[in-house]
N, C-alpha and C. Protein backbone atom coordinates (compact mmCIF):
# COMPACT_ATOMS: atom_id res chain seq x y z
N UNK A 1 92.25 113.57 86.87
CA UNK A 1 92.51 112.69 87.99
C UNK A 1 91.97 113.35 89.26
N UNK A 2 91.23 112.37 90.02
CA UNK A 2 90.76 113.28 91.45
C UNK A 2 91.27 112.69 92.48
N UNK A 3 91.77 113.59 93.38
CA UNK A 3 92.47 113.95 94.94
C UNK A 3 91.42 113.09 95.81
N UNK A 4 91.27 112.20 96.26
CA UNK A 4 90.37 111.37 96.95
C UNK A 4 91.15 110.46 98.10
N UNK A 5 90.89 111.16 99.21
CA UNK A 5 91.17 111.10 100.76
C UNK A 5 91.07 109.89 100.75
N UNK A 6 91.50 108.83 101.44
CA UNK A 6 91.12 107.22 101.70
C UNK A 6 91.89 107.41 103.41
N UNK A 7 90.55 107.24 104.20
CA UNK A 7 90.38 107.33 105.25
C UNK A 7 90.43 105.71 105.60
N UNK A 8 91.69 105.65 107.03
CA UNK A 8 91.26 104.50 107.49
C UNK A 8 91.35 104.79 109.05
N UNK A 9 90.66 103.53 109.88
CA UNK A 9 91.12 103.69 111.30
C UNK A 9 92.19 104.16 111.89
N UNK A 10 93.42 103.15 111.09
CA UNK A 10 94.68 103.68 111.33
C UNK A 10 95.36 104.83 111.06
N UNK A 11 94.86 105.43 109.69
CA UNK A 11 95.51 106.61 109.89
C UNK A 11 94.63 107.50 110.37
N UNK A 12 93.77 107.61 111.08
CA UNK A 12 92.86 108.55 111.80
C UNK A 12 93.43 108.45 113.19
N UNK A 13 93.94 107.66 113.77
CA UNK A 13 94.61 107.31 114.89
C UNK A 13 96.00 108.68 115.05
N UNK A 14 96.33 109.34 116.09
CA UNK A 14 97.45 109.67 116.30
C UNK A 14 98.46 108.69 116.24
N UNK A 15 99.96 109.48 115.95
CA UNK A 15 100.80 108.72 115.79
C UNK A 15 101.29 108.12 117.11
N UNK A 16 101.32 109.11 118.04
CA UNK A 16 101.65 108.08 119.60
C UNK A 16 101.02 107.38 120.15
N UNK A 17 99.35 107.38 120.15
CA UNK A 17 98.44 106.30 120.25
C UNK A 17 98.75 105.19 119.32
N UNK A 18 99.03 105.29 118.34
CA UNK A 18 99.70 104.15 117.67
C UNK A 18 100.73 103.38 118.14
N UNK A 19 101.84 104.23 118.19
CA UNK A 19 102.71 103.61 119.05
C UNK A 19 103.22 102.68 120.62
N UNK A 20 101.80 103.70 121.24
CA UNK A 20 101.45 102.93 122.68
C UNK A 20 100.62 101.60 122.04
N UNK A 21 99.84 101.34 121.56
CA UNK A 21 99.23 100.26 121.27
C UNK A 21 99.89 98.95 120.85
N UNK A 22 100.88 99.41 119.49
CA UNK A 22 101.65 98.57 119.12
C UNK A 22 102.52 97.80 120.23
N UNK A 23 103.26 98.85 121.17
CA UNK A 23 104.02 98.45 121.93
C UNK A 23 103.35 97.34 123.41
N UNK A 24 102.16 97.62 123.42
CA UNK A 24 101.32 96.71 124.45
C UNK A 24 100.82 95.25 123.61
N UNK A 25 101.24 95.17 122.64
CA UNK A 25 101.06 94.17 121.77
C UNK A 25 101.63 92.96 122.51
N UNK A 26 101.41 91.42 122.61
CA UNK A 26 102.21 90.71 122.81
C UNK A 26 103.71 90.26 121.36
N UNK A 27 104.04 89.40 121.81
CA UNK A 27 104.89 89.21 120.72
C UNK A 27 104.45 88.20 119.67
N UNK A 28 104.73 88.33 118.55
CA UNK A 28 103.98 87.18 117.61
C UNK A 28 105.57 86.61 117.22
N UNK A 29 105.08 85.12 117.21
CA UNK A 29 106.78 84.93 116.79
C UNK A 29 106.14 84.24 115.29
N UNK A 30 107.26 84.15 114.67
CA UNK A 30 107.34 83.69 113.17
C UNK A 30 108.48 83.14 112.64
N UNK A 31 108.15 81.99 111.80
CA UNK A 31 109.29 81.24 110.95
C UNK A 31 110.23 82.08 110.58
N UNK A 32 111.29 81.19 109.95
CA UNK A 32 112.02 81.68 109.55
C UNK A 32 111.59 82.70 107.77
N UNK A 33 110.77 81.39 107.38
CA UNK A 33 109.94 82.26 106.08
C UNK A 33 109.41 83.25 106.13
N UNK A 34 108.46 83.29 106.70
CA UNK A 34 107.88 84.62 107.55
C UNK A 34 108.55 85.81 107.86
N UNK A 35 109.63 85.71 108.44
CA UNK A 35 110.24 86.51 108.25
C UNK A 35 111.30 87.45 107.53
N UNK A 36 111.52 86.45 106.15
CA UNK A 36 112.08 86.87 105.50
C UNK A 36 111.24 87.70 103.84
N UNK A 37 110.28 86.99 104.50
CA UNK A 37 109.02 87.57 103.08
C UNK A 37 108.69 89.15 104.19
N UNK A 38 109.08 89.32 105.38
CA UNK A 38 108.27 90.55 105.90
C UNK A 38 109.72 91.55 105.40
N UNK A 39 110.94 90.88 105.66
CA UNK A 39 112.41 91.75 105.26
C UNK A 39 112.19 92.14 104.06
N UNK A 40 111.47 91.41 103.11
CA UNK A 40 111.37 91.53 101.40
C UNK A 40 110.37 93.08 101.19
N UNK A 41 109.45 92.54 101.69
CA UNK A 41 108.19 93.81 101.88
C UNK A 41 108.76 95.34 102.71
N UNK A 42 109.63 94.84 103.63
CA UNK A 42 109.94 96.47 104.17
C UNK A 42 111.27 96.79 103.55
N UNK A 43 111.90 96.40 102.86
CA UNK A 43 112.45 97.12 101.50
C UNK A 43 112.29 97.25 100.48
N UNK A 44 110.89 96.38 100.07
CA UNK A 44 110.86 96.90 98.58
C UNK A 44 110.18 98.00 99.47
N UNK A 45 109.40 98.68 100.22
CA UNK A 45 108.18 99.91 100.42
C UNK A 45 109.47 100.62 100.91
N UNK A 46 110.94 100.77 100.67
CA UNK A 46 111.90 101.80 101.04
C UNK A 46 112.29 102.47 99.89
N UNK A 47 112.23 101.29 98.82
CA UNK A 47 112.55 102.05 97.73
C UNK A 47 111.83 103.25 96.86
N UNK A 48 112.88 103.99 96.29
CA UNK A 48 112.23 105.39 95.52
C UNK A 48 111.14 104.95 94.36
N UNK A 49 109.88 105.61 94.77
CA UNK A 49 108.67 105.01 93.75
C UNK A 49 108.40 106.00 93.47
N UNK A 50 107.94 105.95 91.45
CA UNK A 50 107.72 107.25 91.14
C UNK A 50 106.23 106.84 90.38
N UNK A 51 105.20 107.39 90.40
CA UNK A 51 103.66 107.29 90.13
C UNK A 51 103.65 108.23 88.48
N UNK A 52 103.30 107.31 87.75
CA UNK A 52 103.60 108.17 86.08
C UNK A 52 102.22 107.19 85.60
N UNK A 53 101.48 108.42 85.44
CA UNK A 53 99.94 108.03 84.88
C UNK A 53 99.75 106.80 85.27
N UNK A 54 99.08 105.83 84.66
CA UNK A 54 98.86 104.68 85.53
C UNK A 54 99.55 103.23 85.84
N UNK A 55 101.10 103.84 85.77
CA UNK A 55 101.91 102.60 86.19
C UNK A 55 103.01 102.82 87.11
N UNK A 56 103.92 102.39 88.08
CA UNK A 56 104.49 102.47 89.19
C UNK A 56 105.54 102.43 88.49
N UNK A 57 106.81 103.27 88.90
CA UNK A 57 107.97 102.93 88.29
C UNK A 57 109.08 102.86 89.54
N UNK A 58 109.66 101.67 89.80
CA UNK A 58 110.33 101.32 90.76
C UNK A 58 112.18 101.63 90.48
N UNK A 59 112.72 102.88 91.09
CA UNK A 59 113.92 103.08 90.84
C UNK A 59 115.13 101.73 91.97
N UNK A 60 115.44 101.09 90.65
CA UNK A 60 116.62 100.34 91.12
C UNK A 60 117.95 100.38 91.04
């Protein structure tokens, strides 16, 4: 298996330049759907993920 860097804008960015940017953002507003598919996505990416050869194993 090879160690292969995946470079993007964003994470080449400092983290407080990030943060100033985000925060000069206007506001985006969104449905109610919308926002509940974004609640879905930032807890499943909380949960403990364990990487075992080539399949994801999601501790529930």
């Amino acid at each position: 298996m090879s160690d292969k860097l995946v470079q993007t804008p964003l994470l080449q960015q400092p983290l407080a330049q990030r943060i100033v940017d985000l925060q000069a953002r206007k506001p985006a507003y969104i449905n109610h759907g919308e926002a509940l598919m974004l609640q879905r996505i930032a807890s499943d990416s909380l949960r403990a993920q364990l990487l075992t050869e080539d399949r994801i194993t999601l501790d529930d």
